[in-house]
Protein backbone atom coordinates (compact mmCIF):
# COMPACT_ATOMS: atom_id res chain seq x y z
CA UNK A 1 -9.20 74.00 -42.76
CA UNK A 2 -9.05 72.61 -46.20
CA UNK A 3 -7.83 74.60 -48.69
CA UNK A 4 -10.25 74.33 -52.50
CA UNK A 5 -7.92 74.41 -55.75
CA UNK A 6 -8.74 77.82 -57.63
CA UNK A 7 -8.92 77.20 -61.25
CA UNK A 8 -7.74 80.80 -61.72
CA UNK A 9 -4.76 80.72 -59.69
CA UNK A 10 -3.51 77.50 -61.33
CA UNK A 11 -3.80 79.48 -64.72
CA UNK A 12 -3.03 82.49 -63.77
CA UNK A 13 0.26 81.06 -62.05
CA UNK A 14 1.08 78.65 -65.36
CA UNK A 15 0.61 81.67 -67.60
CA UNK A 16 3.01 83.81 -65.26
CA UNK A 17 5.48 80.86 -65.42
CA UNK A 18 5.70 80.53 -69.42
CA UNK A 19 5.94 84.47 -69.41
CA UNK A 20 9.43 84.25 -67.38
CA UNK A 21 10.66 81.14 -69.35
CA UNK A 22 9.81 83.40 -73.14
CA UNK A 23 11.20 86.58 -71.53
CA UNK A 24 14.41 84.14 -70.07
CA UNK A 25 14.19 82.64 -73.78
CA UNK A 26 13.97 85.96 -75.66
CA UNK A 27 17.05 87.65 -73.54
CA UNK A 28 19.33 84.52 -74.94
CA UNK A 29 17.55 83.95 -78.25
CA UNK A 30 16.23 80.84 -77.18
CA UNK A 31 12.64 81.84 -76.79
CA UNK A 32 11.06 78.27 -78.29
CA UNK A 33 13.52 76.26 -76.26
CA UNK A 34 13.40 77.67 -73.09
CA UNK A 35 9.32 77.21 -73.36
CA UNK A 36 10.03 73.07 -74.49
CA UNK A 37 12.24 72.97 -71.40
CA UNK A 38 9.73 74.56 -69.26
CA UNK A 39 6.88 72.23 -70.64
CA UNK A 40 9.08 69.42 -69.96
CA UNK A 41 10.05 70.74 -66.12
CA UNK A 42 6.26 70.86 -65.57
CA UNK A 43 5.65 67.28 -67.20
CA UNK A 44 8.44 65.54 -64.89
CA UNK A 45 7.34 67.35 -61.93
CA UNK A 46 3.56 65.97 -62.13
CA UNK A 47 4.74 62.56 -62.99
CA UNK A 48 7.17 62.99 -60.29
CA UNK A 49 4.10 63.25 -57.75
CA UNK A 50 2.21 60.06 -59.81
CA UNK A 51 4.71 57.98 -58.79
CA UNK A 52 4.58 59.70 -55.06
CA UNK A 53 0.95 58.72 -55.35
CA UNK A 54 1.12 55.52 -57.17
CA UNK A 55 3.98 54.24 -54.28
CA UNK A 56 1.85 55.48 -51.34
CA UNK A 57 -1.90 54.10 -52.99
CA UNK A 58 -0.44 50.96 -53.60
CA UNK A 59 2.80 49.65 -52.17
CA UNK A 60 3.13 51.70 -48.85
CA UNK A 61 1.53 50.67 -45.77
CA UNK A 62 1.44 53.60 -44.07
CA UNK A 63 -0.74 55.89 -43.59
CA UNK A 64 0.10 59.27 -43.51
CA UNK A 65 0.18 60.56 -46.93
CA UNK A 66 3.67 61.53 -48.93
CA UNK A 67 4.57 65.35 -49.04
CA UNK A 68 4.46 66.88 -51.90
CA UNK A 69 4.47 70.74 -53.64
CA UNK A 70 2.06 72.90 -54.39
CA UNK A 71 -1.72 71.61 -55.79
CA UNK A 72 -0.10 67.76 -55.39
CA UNK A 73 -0.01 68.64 -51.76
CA UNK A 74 -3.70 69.31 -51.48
CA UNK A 75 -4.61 65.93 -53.90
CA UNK A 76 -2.77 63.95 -51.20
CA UNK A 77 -4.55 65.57 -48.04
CA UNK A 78 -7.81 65.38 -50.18
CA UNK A 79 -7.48 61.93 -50.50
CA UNK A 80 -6.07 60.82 -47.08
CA UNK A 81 -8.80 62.62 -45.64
CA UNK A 82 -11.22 60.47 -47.54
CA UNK A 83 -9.24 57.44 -46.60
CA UNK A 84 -9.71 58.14 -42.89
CA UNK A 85 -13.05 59.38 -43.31
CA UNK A 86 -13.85 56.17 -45.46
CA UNK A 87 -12.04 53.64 -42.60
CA UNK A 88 -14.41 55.23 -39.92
CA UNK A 89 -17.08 54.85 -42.03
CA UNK A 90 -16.48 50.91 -42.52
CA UNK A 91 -15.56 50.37 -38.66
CA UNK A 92 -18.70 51.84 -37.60
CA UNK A 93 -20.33 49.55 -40.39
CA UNK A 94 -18.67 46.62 -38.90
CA UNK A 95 -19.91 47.17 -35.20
CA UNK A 96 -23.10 47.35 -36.42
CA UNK A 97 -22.98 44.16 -38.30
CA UNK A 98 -21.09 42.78 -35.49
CA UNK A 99 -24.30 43.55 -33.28
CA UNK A 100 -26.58 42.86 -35.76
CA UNK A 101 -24.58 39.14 -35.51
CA UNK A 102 -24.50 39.08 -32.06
CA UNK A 103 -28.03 39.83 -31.60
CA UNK A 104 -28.74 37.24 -34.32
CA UNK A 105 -26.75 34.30 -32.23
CA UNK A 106 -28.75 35.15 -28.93
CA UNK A 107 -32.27 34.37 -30.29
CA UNK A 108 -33.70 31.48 -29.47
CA UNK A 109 -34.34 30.42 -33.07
CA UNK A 110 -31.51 29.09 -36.07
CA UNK A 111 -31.86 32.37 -38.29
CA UNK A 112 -30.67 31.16 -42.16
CA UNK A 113 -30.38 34.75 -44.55
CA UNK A 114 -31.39 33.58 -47.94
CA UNK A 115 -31.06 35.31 -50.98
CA UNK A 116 -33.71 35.21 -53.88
CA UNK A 117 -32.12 32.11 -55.43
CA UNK A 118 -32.07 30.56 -51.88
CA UNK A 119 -28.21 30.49 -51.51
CA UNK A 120 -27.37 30.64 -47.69
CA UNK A 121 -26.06 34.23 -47.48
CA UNK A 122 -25.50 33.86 -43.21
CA UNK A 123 -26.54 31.46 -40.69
CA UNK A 124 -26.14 31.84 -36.68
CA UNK A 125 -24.69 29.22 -34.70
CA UNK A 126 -28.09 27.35 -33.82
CA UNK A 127 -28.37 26.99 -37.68
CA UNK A 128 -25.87 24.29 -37.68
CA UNK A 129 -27.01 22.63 -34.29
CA UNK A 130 -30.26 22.55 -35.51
CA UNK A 131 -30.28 21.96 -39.65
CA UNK A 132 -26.80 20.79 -39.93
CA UNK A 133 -25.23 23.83 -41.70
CA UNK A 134 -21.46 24.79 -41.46
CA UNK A 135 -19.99 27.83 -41.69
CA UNK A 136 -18.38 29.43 -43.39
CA UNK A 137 -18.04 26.31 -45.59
CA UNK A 138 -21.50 26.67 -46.69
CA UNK A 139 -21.41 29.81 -47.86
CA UNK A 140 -23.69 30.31 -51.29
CA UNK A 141 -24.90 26.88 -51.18
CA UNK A 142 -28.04 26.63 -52.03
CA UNK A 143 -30.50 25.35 -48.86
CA UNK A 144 -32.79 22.80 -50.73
CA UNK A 145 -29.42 21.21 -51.58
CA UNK A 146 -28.58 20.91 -47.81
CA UNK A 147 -31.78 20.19 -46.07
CA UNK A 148 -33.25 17.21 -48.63
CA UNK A 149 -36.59 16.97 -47.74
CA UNK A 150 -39.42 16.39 -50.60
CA UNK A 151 -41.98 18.39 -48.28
CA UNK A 152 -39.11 21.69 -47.73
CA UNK A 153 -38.56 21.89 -50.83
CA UNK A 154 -41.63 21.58 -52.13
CA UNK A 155 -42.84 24.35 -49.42
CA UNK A 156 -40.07 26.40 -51.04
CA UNK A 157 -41.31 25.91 -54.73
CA UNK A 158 -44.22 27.37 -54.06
CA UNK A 159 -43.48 30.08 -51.79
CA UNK A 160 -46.67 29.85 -50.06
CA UNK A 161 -44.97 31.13 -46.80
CA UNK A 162 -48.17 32.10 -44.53
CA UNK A 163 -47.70 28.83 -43.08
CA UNK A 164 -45.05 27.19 -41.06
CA UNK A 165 -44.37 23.74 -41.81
CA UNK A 166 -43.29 21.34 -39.62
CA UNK A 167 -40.61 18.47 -40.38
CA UNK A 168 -38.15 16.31 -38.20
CA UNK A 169 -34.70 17.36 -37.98
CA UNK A 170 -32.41 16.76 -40.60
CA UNK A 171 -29.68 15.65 -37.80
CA UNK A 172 -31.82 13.04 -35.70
CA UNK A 173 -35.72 11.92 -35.94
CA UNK A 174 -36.02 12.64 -32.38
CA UNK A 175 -36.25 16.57 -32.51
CA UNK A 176 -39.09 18.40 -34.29
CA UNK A 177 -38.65 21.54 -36.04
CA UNK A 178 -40.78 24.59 -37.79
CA UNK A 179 -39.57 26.18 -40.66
CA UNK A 180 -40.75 29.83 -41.63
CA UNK A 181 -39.94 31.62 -44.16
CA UNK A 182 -40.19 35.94 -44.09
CA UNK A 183 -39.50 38.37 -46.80
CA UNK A 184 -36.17 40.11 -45.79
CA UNK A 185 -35.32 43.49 -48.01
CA UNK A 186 -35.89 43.54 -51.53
CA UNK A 187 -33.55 40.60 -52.50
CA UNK A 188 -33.73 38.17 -49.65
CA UNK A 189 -35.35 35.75 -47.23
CA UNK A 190 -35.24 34.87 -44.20
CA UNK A 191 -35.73 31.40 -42.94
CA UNK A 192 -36.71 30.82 -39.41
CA UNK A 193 -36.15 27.42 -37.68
CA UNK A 194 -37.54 26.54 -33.99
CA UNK A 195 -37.21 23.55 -32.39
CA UNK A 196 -40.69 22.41 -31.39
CA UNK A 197 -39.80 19.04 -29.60
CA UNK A 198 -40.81 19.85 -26.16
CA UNK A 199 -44.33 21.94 -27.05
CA UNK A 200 -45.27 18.98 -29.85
CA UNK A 201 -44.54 16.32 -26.63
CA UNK A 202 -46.46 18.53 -24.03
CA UNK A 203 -49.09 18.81 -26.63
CA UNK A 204 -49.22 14.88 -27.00
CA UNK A 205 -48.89 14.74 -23.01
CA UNK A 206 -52.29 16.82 -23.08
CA UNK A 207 -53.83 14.53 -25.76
CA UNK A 208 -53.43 11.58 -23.44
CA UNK A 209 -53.89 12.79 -20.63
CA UNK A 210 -57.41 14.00 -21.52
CA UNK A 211 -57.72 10.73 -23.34
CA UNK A 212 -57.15 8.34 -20.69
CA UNK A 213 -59.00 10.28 -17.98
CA UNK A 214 -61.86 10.17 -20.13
CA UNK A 215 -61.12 6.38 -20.96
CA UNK A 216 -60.35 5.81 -16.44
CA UNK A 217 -63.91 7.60 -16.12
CA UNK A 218 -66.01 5.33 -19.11
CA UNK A 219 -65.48 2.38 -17.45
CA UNK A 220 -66.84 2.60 -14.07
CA UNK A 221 -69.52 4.79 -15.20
CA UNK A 222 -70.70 2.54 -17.79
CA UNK A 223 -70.60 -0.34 -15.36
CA UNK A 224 -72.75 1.98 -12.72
CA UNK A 225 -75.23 3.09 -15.84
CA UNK A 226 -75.70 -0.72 -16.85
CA UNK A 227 -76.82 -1.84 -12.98
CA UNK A 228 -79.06 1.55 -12.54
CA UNK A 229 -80.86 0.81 -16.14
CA UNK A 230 -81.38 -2.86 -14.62
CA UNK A 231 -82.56 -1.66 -11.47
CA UNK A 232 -86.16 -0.37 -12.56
CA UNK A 233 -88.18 0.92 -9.21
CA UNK A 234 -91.07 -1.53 -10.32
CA UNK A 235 -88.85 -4.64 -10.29
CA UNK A 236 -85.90 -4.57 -8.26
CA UNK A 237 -83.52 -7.67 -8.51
CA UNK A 238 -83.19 -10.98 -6.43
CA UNK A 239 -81.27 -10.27 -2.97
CA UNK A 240 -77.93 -12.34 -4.97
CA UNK A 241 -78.24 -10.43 -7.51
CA UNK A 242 -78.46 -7.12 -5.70
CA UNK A 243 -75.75 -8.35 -3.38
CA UNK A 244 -73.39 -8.99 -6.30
CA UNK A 245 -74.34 -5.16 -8.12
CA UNK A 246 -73.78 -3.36 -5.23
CA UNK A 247 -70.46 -4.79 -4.58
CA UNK A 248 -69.57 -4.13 -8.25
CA UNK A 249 -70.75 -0.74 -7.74
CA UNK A 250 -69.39 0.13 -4.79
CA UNK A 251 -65.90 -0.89 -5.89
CA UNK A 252 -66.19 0.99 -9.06
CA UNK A 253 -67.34 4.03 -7.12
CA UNK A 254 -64.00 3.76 -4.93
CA UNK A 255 -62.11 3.41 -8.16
CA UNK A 256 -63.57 6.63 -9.39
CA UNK A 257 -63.13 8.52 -5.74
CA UNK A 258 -59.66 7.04 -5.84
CA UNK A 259 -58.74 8.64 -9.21
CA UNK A 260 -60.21 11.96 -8.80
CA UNK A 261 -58.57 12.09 -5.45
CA UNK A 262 -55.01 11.49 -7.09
CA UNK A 263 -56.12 14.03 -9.79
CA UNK A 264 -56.11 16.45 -7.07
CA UNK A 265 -53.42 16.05 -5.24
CA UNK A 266 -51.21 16.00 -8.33
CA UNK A 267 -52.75 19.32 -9.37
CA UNK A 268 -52.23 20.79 -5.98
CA UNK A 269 -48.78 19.91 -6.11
CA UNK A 270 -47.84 21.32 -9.34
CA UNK A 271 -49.67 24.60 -8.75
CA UNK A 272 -47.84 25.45 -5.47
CA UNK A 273 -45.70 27.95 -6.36
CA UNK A 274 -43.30 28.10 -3.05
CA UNK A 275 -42.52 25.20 -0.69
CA UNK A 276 -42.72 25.40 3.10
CA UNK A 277 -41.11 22.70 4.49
CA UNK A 278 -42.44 21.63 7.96
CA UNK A 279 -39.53 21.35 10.95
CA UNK A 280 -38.55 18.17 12.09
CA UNK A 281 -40.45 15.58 10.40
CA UNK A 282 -40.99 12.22 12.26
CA UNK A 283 -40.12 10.31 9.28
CA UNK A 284 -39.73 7.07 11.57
CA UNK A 285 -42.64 7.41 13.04
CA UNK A 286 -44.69 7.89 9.35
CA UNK A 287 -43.20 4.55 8.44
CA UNK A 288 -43.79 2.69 11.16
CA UNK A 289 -47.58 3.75 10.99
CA UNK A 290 -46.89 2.94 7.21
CA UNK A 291 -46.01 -0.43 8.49
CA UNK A 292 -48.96 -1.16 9.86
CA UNK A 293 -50.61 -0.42 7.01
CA UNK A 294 -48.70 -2.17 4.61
CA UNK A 295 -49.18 -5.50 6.34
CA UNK A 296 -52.88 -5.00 6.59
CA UNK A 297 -52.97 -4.63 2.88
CA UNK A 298 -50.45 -7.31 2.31
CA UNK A 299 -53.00 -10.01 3.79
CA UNK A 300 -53.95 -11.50 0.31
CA UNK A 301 -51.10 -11.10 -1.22
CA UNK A 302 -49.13 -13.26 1.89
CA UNK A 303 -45.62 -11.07 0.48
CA UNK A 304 -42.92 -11.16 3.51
CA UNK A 305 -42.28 -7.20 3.74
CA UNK A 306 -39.47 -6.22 5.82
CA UNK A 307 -38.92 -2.51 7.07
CA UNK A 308 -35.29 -1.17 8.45
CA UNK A 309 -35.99 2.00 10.03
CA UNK A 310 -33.25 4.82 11.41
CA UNK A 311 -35.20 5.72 14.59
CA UNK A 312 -33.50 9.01 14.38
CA UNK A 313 -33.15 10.17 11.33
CA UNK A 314 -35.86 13.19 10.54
CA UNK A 315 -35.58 15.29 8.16
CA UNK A 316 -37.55 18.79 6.68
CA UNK A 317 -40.28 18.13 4.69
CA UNK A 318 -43.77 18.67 3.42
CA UNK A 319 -45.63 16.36 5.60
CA UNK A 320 -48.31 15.08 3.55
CA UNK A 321 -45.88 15.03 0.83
CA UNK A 322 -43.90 13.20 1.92
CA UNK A 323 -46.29 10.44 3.11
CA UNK A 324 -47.44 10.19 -0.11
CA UNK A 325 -44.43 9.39 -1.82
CA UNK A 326 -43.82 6.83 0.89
CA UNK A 327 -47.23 4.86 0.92
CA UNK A 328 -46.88 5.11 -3.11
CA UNK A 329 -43.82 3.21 -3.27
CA UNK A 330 -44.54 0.46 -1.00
CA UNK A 331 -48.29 0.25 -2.09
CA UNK A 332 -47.00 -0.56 -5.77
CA UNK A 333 -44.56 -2.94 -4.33
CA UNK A 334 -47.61 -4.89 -2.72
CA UNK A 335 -49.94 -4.38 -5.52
CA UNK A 336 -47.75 -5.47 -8.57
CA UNK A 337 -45.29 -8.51 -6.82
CA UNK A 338 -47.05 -11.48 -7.43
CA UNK A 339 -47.74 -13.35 -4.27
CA UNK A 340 -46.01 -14.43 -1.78
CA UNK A 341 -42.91 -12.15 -2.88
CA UNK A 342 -40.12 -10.36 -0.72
CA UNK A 343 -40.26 -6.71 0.01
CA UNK A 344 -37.68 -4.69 1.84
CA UNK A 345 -37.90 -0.84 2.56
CA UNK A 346 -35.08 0.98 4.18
CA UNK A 347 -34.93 4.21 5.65
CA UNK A 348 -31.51 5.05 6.20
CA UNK A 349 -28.49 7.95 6.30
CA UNK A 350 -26.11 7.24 3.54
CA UNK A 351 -23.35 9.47 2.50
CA UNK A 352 -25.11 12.40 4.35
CA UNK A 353 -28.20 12.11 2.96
CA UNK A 354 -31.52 10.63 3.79
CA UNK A 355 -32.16 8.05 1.63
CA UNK A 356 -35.53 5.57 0.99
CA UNK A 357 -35.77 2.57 -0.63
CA UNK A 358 -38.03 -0.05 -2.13
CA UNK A 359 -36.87 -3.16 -3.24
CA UNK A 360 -38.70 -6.51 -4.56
CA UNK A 361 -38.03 -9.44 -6.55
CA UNK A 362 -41.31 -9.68 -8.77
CA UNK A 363 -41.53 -9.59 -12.39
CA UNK A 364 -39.43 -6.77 -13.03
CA UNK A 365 -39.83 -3.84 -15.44
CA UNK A 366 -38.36 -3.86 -19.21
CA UNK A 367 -35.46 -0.64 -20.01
CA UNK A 368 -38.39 0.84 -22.24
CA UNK A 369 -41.11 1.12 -20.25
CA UNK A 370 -38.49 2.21 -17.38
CA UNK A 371 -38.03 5.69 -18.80
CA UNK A 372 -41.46 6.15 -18.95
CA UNK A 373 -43.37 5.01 -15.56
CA UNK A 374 -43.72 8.70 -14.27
CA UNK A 375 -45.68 9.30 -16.93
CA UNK A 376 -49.32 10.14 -16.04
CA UNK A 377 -51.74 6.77 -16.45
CA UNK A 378 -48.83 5.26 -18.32
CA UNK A 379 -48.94 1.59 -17.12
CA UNK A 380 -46.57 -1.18 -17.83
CA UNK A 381 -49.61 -3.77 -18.14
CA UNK A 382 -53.29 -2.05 -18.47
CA UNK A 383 -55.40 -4.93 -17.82
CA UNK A 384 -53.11 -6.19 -14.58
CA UNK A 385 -53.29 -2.73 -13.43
CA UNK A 386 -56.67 -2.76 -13.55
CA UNK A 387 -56.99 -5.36 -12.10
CA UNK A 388 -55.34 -4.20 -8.91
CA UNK A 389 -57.02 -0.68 -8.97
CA UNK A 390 -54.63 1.23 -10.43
CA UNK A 391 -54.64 4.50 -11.47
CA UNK A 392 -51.51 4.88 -13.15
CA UNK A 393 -50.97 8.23 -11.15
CA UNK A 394 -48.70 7.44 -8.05
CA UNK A 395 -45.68 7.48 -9.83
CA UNK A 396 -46.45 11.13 -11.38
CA UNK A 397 -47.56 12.30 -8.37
CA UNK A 398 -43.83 10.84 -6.27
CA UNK A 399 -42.21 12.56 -9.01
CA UNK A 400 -43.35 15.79 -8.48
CA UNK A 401 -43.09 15.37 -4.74
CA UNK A 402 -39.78 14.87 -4.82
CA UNK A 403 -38.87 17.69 -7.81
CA UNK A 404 -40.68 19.79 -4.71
CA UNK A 405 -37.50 18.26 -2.48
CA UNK A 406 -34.55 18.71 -4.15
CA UNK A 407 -34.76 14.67 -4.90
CA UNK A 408 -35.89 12.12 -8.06
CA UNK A 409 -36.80 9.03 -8.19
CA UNK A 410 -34.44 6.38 -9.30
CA UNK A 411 -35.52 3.50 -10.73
CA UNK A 412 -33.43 0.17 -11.49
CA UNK A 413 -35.42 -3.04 -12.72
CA UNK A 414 -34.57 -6.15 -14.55
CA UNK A 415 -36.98 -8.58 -15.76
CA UNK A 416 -37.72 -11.58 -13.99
CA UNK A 417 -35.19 -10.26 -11.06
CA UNK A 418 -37.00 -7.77 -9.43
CA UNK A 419 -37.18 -3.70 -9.10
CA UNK A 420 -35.90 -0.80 -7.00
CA UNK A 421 -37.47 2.28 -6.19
CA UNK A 422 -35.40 4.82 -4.48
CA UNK A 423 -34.40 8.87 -3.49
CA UNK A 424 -31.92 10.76 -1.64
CA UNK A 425 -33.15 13.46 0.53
CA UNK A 426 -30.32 16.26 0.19
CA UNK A 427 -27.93 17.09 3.21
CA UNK A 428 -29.38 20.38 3.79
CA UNK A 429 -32.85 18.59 4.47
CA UNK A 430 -31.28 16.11 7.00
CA UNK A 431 -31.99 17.09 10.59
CA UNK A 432 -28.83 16.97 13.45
CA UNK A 433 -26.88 15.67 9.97
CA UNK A 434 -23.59 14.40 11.41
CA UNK A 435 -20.09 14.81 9.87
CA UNK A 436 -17.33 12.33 10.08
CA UNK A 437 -16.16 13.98 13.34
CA UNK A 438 -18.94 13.28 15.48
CA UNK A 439 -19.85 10.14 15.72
CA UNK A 440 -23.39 8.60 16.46
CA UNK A 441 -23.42 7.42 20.08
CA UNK A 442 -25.56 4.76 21.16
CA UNK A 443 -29.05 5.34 23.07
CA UNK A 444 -27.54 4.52 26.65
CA UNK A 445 -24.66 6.68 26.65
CA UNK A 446 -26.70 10.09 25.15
């Protein structure tokens, strides 16, 4: 228990003291200079304990306070006390700005602590991935001096901060960010950056996506408008004519039928949630039948298509799937080599894994439109694509197929040297997969 200093006592003990050094004095005759010597004593004996204090405040390191006598005593535990309380006072204010921090660094967002004069006061770690900021070295810097952008700083001028704004990064032109800006206490701000990229693309993704379906749709419905306004019940055409507007019609009917058809299945396959692969998949048997197909389609084009086909190698799939990603990939071989080109599909077990190919030698594909052919209705060449009914979904939908298999689509093309079009059904999809130690026998010995 702590003890309080009693003003009383200390008198009451100092007045006892001087009485015994003037009775001492007066027994010897030296009454004033036993009192000067007693008034000294005390003097020495509290600088004495200043010194104590001074050494341990200042140039001791530890702890524990000095001892020392009488009321000195309780000035040291008094203050040691506060020491310790003070100490566990600062390392409980340091957890909590160390969780304060570490619940800072976790957000998804760069959080920059501003103060009134927009100095940077703190920044997380995202901060300097996404704005470019260092720290510590950019401590009290102001931030309109680091990010140099006319329209920032002119959002911060006029602290009109209802508003996000939106500006590229100051690191690369390819990332999109939004800067907001919140009151934070009494004296500061806090600026919130998000990166934007990926919602600003899947926003554009939308815009075109609604644009070109509307644009796919115009076409053949303004071609079927045109021959129905022509076609008055009073006066119907001459048989050639009629002959050559219902084949226009009919084709443009297909093209629609053919789009919204796509449409679906690419929206079916995105909005399955789970995937049930089917057992056993005659994969051989789908491309043989795929074959057939192919050739029949191929008889304008006069292209020499060759198919190599593992008779045995099945695999777990989604059936229909699966056939579409196949007929896809061949029927854009046949449709976009010009004629009388070479096409070679493979289906064939490399490296433990099912893998399909599509190889031609026709025009080839330039590196920046490569990136981007599994785009929906993106198209290389709009009016040849056209032209050979195209809807510039296949691609789209063979990329989500095989997302849906554990797979993607490669793509390697060079102009005027031809393209490939390939995947790699996983191991774990592979039916009777067989390991170096058991080899494939022939047919005849089985």
């Amino acid at each position: 228990m702590r003890l309080l200093l009693s003003k009383r006592a200390i008198v009451t003990r100092l007045a006892g003291l001087f009485l015994l050094a003037a009775a001492l004095g007066w027994l010897f005759d030296l009454t004033s200079e036993f009192l000067l010597l007693f008034a000294v004593g005390i003097i020495a004996w509290h600088y004495k304990h200043l010194f104590l204090l001074d050494k341990w405040l200042w140039r001791d390191r530890k702890l524990s306070p000095p001892a020392g006598d009488g009321s000195w005593q309780q000035v040291f535990d008094g203050i040691y006390y506060r020491q310790r309380k003070a100490r566990k006072k600062n390392k409980d204010l340091r957890a909590l700005v160390r969780r304060f921090r570490d619940g800072a660094e976790a957000l998804p967002d760069a959080i920059v602590v501003l103060s009134l004069d927009w100095t940077i006061v703190w920044c997380n770690k995202l901060a300097q991935q996404l704005a470019g900021l260092r720290w510590p070295m950019d401590e009290r810097q102001r931030i309109d001096n680091l990010i140099r952008n006319p329209e920032f700083q002119q959002y911060l001028q006029q602290q009109n901060f209802e508003q996000a704004i939106e500006l590229p990064s100051p690191l690369t032109e390819d990332l999109t960010l939004e800067y907001r800006v919140l009151q934070y206490g009494e004296k500061q701000y806090l600026l919130i950056i998000r990166d934007i990229t990926q919602l600003k693309q899947l926003e554009q993704i939308r815009k075109d996506f609604v644009a070109n379906v509307s644009h796919e749709l115009r076409t053949p419905l303004t071609v079927l408008q045109g021959y129905l306004e022509m076609m008055e019940p009073e006066h119907l055409p001459q048989q050639a004519i009629w002959q050559k507007a219902h084949a226009v019609m009919l084709d443009q009917t297909k093209r629609m039928d053919n789009l919204v058809q796509q449409l679906l299945t690419l929206s079916r396959i995105e909005a399955a949630a789970k995937v049930h692969y089917d057992d056993n998949v005659d994969a051989p048997a789908m491309l043989l039948l795929l074959e057939q197909e192919a050739h029949s389609l191929n008889r304008e084009k006069q292209h020499h298509i060759q198919f190599e086909i593992d008779p045995d190698l099945r695999v777990n799939a989604i059936t229909e799937e699966l056939r579409s990603a196949f007929s896809n990939l061949v029927t854009n071989a046949i449709k976009y080599t010009p004629d009388g080109g070479e096409i070679k599909v493979s289906w064939r077990r490399e490296h433990h894994k099912a893998v399909f190919t599509v190889t031609d030698n026709g025009e080839g594909i330039a590196p920046q439109h490569v990136k981007r052919l599994t785009e929906r209705f993106y198209r290389v060449d709009q009016a040849r694509a056209r032209n050979t009914g195209g809807t510039g979904l296949g691609l789209a939908i063979v990329k989500h197929v095989l997302s849906r298999h554990q797979s993607r689509l490669m793509i390697f093309s060079e102009p005027k040297r031809g393209s490939s079009f390939s995947f790699a059904l996983p191991p774990e999809l592979v039916v009777g997969e067989l390991t170096a130690t058991q080899p494939k026998l022939p047919k005849k010995l089985k």
